[in-house]
Protein backbone atom coordinates (compact mmCIF):
# COMPACT_ATOMS: atom_id res chain seq x y z
CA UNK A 1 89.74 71.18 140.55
CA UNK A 2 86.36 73.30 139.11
CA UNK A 3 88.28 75.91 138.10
CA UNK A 4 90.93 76.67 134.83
CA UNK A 5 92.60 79.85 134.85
CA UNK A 6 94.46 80.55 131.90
CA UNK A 7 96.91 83.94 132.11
CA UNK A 8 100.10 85.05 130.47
CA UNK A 9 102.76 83.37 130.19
CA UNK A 10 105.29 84.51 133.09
CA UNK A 11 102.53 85.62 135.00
CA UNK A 12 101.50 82.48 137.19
CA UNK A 13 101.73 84.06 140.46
CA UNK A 14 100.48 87.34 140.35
CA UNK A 15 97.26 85.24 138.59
CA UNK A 16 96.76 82.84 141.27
CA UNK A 17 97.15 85.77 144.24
CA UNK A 18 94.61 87.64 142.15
CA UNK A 19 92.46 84.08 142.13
CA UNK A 20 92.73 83.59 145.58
CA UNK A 21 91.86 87.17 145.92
CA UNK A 22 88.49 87.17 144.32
CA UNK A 23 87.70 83.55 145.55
CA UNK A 24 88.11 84.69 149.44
CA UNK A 25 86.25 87.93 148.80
CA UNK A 26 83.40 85.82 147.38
CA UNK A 27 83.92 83.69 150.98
CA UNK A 28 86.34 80.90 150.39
CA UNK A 29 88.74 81.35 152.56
CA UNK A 30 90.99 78.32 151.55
CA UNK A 31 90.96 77.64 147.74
CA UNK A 32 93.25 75.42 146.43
CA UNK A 33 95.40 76.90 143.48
CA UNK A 34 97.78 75.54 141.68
CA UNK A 35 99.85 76.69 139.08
CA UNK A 36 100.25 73.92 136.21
CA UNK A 37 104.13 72.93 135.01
CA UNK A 38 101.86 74.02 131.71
CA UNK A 39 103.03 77.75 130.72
CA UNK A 40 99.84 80.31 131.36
CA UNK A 41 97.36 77.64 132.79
CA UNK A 42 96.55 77.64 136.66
CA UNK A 43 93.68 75.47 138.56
CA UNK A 44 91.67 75.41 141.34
CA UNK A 45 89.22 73.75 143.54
CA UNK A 46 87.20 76.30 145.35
CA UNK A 47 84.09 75.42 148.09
CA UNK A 48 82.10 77.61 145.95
CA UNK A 49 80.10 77.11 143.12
CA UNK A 50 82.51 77.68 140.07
CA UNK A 51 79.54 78.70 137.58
CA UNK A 52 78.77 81.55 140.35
CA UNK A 53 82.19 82.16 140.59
CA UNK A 54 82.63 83.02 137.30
CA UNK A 55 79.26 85.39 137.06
CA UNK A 56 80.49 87.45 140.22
CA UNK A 57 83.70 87.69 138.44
CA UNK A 58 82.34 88.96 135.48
CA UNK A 59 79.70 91.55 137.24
CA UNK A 60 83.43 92.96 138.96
CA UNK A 61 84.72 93.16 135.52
CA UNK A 62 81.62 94.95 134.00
CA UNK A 63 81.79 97.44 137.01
CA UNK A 64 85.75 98.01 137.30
CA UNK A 65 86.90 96.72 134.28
CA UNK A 66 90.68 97.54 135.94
CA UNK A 67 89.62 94.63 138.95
CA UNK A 68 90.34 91.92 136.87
CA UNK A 69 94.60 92.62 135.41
CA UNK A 70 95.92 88.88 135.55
CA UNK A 71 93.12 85.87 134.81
CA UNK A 72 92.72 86.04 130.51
CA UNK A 73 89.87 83.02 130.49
CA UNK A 74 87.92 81.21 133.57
CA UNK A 75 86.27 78.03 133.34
CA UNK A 76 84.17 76.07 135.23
CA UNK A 77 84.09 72.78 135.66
CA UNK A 78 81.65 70.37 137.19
CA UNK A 79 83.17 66.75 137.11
CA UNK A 80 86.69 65.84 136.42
CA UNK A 81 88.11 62.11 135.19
CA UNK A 82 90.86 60.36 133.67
CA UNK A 83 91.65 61.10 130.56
CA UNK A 84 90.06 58.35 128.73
CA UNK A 85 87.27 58.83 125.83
CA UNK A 86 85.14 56.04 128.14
CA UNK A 87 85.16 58.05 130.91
CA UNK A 88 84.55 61.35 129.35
CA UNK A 89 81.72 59.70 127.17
CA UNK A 90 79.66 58.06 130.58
CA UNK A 91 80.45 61.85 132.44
CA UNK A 92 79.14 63.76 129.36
CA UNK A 93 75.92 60.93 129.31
CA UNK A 94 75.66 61.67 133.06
CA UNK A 95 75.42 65.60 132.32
CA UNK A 96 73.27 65.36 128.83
CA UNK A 97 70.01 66.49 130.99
CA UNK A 98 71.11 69.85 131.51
CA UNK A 99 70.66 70.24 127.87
CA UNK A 100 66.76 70.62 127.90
CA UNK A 101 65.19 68.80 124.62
CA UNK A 102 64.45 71.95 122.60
CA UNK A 103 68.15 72.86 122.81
CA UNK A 104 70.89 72.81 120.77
CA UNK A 105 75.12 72.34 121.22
CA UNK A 106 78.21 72.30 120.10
CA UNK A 107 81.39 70.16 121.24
CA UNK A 108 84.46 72.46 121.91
CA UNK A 109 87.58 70.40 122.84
CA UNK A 110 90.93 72.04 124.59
CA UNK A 111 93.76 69.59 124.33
CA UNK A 112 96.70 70.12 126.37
CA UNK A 113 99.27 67.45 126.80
CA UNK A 114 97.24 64.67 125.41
CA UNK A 115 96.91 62.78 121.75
CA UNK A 116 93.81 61.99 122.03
CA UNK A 117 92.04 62.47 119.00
CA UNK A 118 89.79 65.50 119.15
CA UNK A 119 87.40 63.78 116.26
CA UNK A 120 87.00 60.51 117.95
CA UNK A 121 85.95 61.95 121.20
CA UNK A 122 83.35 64.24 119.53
CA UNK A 123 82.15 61.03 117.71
CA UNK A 124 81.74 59.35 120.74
CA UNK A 125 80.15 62.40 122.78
CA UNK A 126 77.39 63.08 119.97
CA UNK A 127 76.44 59.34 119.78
CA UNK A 128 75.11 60.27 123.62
CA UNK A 129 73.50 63.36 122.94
CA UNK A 130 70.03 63.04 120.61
CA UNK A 131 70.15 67.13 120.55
CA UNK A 132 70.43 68.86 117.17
CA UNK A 133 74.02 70.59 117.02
CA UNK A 134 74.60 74.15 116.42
CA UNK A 135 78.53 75.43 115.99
CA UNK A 136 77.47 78.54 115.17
CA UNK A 137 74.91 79.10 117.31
CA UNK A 138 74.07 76.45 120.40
CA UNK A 139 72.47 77.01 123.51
CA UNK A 140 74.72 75.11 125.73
CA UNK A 141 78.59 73.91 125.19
CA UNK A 142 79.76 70.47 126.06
CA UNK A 143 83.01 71.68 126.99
CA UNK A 144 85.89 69.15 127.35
CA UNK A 145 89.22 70.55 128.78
CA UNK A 146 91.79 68.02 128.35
CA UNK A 147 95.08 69.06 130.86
CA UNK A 148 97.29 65.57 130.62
CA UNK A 149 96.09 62.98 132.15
CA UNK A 150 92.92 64.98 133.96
CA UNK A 151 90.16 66.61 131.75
CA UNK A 152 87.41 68.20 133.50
CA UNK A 153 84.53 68.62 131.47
CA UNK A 154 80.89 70.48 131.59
CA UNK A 155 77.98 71.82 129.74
CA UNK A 156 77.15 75.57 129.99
CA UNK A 157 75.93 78.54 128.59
CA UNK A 158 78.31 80.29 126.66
CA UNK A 159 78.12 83.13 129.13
CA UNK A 160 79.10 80.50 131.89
CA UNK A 161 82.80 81.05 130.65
CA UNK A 162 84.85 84.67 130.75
CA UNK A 163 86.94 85.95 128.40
CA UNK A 164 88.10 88.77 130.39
CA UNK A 165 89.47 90.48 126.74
CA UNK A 166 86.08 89.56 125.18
CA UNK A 167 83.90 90.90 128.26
CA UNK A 168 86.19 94.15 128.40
CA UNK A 169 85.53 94.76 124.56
CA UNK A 170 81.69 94.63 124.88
CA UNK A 171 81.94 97.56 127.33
CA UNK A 172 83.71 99.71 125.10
CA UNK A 173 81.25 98.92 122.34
């Protein structure tokens, strides 16, 4: 998977046709989707580059704001692993060079189906990173999605990830 849909609850379907919509439009003829046994949250593993995915998503949603009814949030991910704080900390190590030295981050953690303690895995995942940390204001995200025993993670720009609600308020501003 590179890609976690979140929707409504009750709504799974009509989400993942409008996912495969958009993801064969943008020339993927044969994503994988899958909706989750957890209410509201779908996946998928697309050819395409799920950063990309997520700008051309946003660009139809700036345009039409009507294109996008089903997908509520869209994330990208870039390497998935087991669900263990040693394997998230050596991924996150792996990926600390796309935070550029004069940068700073924040952690941001999305448990769901796991007890894994949010606090230790940011402990461990800042001991890797020398970067100064900003939760108000950071340049990238370390972003650690947690779904059972999978958890994809990456590190983005905040704009990397839609809010379809959030992005749909900022035209009306």
């Amino acid at each position: 998977m590179n890609l976690i849909v979140t929707c409504a609850r009750h709504l799974e379907s009509e989400t993942e046709d409008e996912l495969r919509g958009f993801l064969e439009e943008f020339g993927d003829s044969d994503p994988k989707v899958i909706i989750t046994n957890m209410s509201g949250i779908l996946t998928a593993d697309t050819k395409l580059d799920p950063v990309k995915v997520v700008g051309k998503i946003k660009e139809m949603l700036l345009d039409e704001p009507w294109s996008v009814r089903y997908c509520l949030r869209i994330i990208p991910l870039q390497k998935i692993v087991e669900t263990k704080i040693e394997e998230i900390q050596k991924v996150v190590e792996e990926l600390s060079d796309r935070i550029s030295k004069d940068e700073k981050y924040r952690i941001s953690i999305e448990k769901r189906n796991s007890d894994l303690s949010s606090q230790v895995i940011i402990k461990k995942i800042a001991s890797k990173i020398e970067n100064q940390v900003s939760l108000e204001f950071p340049d990238k995200v370390v972003l650690i999605e947690i779904l059972g025993n999978k958890t994809g993670i990456s590190i983005l720009k905040k704009s990397d990830i839609l809010s379809t609600e959030k992005t749909k308020r900022s035209i009306s501003e």
